[in-house]
PDB file of N, CA and C in Angstrom:
ATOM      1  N   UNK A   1     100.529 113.745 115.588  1.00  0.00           N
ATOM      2  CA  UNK A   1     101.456 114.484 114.772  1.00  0.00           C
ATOM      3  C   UNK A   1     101.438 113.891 113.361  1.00  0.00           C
ATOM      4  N   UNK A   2     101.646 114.532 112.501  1.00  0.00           N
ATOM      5  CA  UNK A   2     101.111 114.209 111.127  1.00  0.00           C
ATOM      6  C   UNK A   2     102.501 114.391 109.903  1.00  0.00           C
ATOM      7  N   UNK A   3     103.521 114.156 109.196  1.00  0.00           N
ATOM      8  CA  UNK A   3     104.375 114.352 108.548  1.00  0.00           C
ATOM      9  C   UNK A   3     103.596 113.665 106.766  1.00  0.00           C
ATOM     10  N   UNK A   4     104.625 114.422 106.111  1.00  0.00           N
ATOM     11  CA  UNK A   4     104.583 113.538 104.704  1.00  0.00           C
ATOM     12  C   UNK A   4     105.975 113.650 104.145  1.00  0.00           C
ATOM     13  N   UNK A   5     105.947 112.464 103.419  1.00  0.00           N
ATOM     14  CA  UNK A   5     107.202 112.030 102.635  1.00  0.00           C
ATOM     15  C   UNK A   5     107.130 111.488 100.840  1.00  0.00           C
ATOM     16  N   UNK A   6     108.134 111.895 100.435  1.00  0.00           N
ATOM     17  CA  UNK A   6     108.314 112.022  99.089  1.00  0.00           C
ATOM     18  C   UNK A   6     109.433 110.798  98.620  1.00  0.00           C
ATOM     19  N   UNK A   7     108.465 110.147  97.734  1.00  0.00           N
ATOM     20  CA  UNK A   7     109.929 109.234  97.242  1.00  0.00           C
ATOM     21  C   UNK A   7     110.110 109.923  96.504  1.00  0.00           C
ATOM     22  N   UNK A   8     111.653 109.768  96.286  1.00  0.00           N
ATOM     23  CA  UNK A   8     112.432 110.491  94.984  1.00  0.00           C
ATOM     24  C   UNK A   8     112.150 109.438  93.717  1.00  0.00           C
ATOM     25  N   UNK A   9     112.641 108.321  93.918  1.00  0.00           N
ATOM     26  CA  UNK A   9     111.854 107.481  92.437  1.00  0.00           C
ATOM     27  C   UNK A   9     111.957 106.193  92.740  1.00  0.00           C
ATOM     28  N   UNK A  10     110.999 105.344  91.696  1.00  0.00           N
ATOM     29  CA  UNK A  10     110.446 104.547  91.963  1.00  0.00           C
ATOM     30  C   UNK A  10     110.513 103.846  90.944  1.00  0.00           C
ATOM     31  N   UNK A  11     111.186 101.978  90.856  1.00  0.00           N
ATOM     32  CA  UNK A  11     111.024 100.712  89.689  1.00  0.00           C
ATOM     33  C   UNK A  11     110.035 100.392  89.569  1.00  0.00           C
ATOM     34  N   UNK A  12     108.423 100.899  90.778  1.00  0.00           N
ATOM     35  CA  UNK A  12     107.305 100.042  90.024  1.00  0.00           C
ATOM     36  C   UNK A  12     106.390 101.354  89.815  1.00  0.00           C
ATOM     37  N   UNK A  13     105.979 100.568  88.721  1.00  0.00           N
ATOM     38  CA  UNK A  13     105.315 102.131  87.860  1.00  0.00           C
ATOM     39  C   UNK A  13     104.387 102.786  88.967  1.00  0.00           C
ATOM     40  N   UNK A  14     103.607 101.630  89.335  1.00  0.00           N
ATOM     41  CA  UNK A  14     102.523 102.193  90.254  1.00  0.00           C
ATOM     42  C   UNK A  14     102.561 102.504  91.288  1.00  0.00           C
ATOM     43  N   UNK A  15     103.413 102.527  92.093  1.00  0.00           N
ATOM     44  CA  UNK A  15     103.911 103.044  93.240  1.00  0.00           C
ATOM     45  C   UNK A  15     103.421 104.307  93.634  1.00  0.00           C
ATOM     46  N   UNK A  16     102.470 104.852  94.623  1.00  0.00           N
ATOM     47  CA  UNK A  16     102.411 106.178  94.651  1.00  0.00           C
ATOM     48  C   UNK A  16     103.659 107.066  95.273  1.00  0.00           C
ATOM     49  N   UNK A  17     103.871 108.056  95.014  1.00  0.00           N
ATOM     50  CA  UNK A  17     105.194 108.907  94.986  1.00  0.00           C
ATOM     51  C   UNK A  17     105.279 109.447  96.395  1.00  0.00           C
ATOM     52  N   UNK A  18     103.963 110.084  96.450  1.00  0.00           N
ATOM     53  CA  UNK A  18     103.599 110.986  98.043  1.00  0.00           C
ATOM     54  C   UNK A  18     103.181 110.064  99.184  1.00  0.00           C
ATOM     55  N   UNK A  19     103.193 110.151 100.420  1.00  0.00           N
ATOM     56  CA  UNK A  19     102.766 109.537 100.929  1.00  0.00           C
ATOM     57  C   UNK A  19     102.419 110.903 102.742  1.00  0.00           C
ATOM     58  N   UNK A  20     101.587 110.491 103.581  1.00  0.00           N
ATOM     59  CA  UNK A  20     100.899 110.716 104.167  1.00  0.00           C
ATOM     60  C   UNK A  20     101.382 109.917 105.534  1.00  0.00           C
ATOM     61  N   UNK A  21     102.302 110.546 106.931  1.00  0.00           N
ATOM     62  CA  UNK A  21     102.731 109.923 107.952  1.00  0.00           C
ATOM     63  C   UNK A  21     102.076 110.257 109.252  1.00  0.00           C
ATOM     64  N   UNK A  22     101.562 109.276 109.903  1.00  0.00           N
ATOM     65  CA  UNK A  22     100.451 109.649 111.184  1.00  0.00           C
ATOM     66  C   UNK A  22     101.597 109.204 112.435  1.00  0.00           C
ATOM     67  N   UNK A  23     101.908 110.078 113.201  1.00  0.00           N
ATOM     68  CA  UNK A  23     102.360 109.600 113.927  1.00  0.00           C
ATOM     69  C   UNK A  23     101.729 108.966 115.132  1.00  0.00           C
ATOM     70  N   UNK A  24     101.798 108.192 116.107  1.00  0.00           N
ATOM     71  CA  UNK A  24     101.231 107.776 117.232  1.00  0.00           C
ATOM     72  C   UNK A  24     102.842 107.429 118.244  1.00  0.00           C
ATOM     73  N   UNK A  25     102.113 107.756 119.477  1.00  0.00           N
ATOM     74  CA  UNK A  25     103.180 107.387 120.624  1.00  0.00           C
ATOM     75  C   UNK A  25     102.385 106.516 121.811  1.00  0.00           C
ATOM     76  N   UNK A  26     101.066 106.249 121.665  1.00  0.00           N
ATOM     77  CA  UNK A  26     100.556 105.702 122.261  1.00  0.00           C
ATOM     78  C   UNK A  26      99.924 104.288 121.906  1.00  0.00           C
ATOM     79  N   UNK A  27     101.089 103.048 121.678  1.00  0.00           N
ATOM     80  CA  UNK A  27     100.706 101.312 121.011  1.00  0.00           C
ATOM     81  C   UNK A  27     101.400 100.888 121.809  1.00  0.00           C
ATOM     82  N   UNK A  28     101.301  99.491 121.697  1.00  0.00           N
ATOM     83  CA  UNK A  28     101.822  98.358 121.959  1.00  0.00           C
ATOM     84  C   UNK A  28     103.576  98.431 121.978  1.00  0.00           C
ATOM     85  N   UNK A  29     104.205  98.473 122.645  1.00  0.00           N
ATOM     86  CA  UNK A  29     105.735  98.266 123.176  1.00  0.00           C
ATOM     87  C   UNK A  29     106.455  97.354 122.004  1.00  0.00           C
ATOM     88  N   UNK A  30     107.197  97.612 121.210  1.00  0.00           N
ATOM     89  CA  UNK A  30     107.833  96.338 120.649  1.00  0.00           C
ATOM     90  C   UNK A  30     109.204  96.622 120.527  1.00  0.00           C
ATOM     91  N   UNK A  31     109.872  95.700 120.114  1.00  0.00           N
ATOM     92  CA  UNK A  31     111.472  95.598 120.236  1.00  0.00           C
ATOM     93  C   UNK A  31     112.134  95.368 118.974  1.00  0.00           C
ATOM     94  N   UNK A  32     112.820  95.578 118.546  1.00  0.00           N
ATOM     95  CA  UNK A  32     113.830  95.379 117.401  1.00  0.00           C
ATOM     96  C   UNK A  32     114.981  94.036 117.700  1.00  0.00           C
ATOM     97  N   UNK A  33     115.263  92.887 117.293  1.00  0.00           N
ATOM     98  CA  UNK A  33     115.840  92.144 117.407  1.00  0.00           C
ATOM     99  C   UNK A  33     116.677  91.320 116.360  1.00  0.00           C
ATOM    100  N   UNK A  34     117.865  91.358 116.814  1.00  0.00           N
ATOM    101  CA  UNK A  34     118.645  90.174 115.188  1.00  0.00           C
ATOM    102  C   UNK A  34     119.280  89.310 115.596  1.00  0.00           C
ATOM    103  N   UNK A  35     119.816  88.145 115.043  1.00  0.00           N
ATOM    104  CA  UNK A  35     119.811  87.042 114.779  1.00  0.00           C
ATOM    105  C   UNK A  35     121.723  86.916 114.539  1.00  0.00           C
ATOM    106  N   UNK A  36     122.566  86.471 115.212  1.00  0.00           N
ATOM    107  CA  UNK A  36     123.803  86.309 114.858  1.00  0.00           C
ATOM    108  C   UNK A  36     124.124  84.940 113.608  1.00  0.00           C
ATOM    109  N   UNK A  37     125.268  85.045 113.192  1.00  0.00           N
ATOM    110  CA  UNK A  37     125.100  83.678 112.272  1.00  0.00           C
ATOM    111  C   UNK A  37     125.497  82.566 113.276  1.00  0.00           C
ATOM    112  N   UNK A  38     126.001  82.655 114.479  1.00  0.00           N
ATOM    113  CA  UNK A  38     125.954  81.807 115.570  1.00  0.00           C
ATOM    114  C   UNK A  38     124.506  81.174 115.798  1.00  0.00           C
ATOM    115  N   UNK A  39     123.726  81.940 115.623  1.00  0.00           N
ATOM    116  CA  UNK A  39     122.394  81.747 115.809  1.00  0.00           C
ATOM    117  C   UNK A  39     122.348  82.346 117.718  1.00  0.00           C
ATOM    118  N   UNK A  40     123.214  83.188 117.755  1.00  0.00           N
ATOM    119  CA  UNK A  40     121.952  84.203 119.002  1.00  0.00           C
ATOM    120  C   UNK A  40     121.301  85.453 118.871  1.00  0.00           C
ATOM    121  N   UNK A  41     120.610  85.452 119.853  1.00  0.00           N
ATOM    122  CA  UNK A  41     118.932  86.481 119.724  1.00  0.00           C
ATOM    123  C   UNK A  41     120.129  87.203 120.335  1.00  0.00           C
ATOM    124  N   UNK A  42     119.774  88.741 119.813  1.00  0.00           N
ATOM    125  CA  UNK A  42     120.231  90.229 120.537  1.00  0.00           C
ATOM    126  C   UNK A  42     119.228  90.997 120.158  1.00  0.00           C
ATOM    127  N   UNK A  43     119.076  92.032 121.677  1.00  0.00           N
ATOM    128  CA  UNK A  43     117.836  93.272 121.299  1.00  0.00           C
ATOM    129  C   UNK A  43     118.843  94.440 120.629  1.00  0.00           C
ATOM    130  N   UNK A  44     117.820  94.939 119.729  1.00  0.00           N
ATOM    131  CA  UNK A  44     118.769  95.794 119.148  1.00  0.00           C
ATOM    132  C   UNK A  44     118.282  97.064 119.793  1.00  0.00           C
ATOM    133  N   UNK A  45     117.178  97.213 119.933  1.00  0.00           N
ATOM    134  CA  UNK A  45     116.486  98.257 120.877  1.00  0.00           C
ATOM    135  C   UNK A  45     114.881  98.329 120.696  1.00  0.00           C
ATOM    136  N   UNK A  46     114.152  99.460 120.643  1.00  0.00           N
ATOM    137  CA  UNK A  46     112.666  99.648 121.451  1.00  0.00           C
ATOM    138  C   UNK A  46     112.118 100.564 119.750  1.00  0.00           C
ATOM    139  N   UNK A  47     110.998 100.129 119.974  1.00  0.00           N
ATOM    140  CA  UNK A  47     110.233 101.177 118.963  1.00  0.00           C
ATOM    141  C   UNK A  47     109.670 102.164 119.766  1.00  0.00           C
ATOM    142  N   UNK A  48     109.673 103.812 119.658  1.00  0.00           N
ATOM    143  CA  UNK A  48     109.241 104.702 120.527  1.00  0.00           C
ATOM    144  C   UNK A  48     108.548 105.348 119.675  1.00  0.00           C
ATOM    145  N   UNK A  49     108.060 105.271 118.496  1.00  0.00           N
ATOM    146  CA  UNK A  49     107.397 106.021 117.504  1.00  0.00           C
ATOM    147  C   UNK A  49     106.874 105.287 116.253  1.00  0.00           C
ATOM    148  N   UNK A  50     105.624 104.928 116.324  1.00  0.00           N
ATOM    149  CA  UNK A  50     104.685 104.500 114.960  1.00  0.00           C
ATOM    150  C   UNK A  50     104.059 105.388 114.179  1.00  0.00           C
ATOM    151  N   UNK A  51     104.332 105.005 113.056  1.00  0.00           N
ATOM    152  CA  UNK A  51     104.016 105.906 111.637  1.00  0.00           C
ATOM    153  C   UNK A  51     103.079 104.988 111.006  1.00  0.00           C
ATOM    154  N   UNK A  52     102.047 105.033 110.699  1.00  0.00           N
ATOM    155  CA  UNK A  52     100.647 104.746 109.761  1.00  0.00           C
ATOM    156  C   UNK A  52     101.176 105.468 108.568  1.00  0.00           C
ATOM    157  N   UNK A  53     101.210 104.976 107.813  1.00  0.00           N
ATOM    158  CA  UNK A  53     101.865 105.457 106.067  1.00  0.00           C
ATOM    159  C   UNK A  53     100.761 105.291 105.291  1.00  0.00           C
ATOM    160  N   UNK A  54      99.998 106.295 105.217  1.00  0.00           N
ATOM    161  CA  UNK A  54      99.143 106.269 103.775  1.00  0.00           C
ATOM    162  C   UNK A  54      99.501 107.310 102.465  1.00  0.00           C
ATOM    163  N   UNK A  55      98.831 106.570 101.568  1.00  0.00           N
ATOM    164  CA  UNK A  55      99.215 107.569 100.177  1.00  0.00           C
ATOM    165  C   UNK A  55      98.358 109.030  99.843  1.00  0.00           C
ATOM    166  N   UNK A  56      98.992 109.948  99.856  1.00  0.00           N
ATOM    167  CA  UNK A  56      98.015 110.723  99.329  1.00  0.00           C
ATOM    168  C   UNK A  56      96.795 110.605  98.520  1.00  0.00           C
ATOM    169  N   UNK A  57      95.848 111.368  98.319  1.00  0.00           N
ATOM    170  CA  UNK A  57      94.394 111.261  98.078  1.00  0.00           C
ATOM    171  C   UNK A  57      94.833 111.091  96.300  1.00  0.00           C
ATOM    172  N   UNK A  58      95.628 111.894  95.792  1.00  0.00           N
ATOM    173  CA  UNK A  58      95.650 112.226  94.744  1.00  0.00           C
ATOM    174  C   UNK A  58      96.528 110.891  93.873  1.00  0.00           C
ATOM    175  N   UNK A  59      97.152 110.190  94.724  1.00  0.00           N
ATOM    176  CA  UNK A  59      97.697 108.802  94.390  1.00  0.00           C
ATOM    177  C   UNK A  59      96.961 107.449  94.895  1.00  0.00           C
ATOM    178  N   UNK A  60      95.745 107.845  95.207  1.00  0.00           N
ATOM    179  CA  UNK A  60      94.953 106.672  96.030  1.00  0.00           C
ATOM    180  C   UNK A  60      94.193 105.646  94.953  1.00  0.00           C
ATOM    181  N   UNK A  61      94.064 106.465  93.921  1.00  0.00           N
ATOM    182  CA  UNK A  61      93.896 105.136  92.306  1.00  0.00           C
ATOM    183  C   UNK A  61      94.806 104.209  92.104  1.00  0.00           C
ATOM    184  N   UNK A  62      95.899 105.038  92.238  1.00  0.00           N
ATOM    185  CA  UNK A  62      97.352 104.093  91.487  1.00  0.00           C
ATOM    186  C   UNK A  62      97.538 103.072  93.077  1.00  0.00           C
ATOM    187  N   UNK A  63      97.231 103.199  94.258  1.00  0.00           N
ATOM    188  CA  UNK A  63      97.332 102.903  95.473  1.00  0.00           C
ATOM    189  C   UNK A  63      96.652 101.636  95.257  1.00  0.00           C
ATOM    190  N   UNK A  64      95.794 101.585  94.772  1.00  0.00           N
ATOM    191  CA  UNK A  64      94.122 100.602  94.750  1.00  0.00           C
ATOM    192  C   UNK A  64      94.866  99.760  93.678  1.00  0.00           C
ATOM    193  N   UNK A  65      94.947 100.301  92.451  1.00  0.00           N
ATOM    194  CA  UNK A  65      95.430  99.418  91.661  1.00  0.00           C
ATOM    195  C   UNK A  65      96.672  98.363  91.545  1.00  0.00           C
ATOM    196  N   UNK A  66      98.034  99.173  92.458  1.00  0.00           N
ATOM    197  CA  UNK A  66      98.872  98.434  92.598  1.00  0.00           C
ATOM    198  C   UNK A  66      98.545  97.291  93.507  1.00  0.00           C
ATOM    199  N   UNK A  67      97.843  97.096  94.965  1.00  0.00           N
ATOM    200  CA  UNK A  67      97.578  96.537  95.870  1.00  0.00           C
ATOM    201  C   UNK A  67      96.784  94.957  95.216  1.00  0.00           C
ATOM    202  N   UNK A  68      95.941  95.976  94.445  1.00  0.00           N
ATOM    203  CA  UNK A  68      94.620  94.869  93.444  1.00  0.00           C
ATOM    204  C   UNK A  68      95.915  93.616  92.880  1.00  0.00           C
ATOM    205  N   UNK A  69      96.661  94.334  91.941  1.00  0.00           N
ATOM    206  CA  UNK A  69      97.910  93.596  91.123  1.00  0.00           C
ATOM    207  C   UNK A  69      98.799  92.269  91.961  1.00  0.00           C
ATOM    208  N   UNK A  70      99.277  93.146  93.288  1.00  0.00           N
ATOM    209  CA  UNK A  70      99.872  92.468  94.327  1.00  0.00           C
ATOM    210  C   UNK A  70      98.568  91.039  94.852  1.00  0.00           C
ATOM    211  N   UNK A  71      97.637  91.532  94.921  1.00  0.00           N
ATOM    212  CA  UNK A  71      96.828  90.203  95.416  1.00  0.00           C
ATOM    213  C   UNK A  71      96.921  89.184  94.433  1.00  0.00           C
ATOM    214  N   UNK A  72      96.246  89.864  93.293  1.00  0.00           N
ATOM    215  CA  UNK A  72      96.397  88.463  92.616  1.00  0.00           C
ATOM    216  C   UNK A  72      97.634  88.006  92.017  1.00  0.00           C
ATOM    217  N   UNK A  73      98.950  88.618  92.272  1.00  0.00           N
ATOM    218  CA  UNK A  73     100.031  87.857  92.135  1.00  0.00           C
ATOM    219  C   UNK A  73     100.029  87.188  92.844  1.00  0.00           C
ATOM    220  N   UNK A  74      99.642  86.864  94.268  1.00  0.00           N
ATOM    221  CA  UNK A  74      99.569  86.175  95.705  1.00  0.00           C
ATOM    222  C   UNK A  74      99.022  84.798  94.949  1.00  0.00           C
ATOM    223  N   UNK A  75      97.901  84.993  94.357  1.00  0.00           N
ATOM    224  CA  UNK A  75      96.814  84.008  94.682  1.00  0.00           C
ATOM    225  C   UNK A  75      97.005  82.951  93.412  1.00  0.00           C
ATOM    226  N   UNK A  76      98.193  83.162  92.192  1.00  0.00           N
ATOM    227  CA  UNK A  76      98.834  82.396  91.454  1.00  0.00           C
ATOM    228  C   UNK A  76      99.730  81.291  91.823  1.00  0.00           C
ATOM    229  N   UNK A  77      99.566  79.891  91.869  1.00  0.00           N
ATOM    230  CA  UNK A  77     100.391  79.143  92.246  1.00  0.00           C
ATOM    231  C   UNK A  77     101.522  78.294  91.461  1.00  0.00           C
ATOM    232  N   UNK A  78     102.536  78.559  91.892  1.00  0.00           N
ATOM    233  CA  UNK A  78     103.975  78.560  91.152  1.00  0.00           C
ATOM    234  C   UNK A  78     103.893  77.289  91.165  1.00  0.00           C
ATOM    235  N   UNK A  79     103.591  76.357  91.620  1.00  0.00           N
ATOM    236  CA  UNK A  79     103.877  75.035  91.786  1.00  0.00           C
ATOM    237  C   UNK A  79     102.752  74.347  90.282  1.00  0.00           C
TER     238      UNK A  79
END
């Protein structure tokens, strides 16, 4: 099953706007879980639906470029 979604707006310039939703029902089981300030584990519940989020074709430059940006912010060391 296949959906798409629209951000309404966006703080980083490059952000693509459109995006492209794949659904799948057939992965790996996982759980949703949080953390009390007690510090106990609770399930919060089940994931029953994965979405693969890609950008439209027509935002797949600005896609490349933001990602490119994000790495090498990574690979700068603050220290």
């Amino acid at each position: 099953m296949e959906f798409s979604m629209e951000m309404a707006g966006s703080e980083t310039v490059n952000m693509p706007k459109s995006y492209a939703l794949n659904m799948f029902k057939d992965f790996v089981h996982m759980g949703i879980f949080s953390e009390s300030s007690q510090g106990r584990v609770a399930t919060e519940g089940k994931v029953e639906h994965k979405f693969d989020m890609q950008p439209n074709n027509k935002n797949m430059e600005e896609y490349r470029r933001m990602c490119h940006e994000r790495t090498n912010k990574s690979m700068i060391k603050n220290r």
